[in-house]
Protein backbone atom coordinates (compact mmCIF):
# COMPACT_ATOMS: atom_id res chain seq x y z
CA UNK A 1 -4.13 -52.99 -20.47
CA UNK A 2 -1.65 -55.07 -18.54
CA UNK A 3 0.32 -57.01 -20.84
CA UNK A 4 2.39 -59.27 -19.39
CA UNK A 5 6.20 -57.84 -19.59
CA UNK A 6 9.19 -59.50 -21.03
CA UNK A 7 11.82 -57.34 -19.35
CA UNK A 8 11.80 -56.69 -15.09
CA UNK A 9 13.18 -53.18 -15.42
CA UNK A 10 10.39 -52.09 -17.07
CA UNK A 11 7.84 -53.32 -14.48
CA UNK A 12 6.12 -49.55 -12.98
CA UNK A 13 3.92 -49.66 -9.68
CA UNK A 14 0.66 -48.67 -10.36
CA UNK A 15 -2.04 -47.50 -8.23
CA UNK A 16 -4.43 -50.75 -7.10
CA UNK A 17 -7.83 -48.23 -7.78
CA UNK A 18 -6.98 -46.09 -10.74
CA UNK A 19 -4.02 -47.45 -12.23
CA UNK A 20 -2.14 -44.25 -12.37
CA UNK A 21 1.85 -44.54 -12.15
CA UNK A 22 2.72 -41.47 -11.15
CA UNK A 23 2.43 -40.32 -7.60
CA UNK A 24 2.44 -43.84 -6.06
CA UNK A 25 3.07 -44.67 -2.80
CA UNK A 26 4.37 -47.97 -1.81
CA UNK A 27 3.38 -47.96 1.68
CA UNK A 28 0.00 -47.94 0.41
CA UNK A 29 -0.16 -49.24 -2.94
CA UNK A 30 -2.07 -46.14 -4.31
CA UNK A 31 -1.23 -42.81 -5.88
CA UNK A 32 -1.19 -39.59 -3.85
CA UNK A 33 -4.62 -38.43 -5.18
CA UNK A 34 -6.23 -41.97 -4.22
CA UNK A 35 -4.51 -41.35 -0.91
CA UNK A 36 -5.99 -37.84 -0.48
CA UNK A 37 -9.32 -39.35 -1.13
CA UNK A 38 -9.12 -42.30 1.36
CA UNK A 39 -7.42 -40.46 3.78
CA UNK A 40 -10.21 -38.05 3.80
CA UNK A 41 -12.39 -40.34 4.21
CA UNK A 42 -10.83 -42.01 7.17
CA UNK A 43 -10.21 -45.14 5.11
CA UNK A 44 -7.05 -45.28 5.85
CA UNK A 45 -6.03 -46.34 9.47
CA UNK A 46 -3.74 -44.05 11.73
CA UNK A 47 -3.87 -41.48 8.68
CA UNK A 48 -5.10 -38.11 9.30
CA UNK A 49 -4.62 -34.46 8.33
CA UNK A 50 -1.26 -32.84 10.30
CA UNK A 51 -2.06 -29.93 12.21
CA UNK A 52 0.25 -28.31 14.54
């Protein structure tokens, strides 16, 4: 539930699809396992599996 917070400190990013607060990425505003998905996908621009 997102309950509006008294104190700033306390504020935690949290993924925009799945809410998750661990993992997150704030270049993207998701958690690593959204990202995986997306990025999979090609959902993500300029993203793609590093091969070398």
């Amino acid at each position: 539930e997102s309950k509006k917070l008294k104190f700033k400190v306390r504020y935690r990013n949290r993924c925009r699809l799945c809410g998750r607060a661990r993992g997150y990425l704030r270049k993207f505003g998701v958690c690593r396992l959204c990202f995986r998905e997306l990025a999979l996908k090609g959902e993500i621009p300029g993203v793609r599996k590093a091969s070398w």
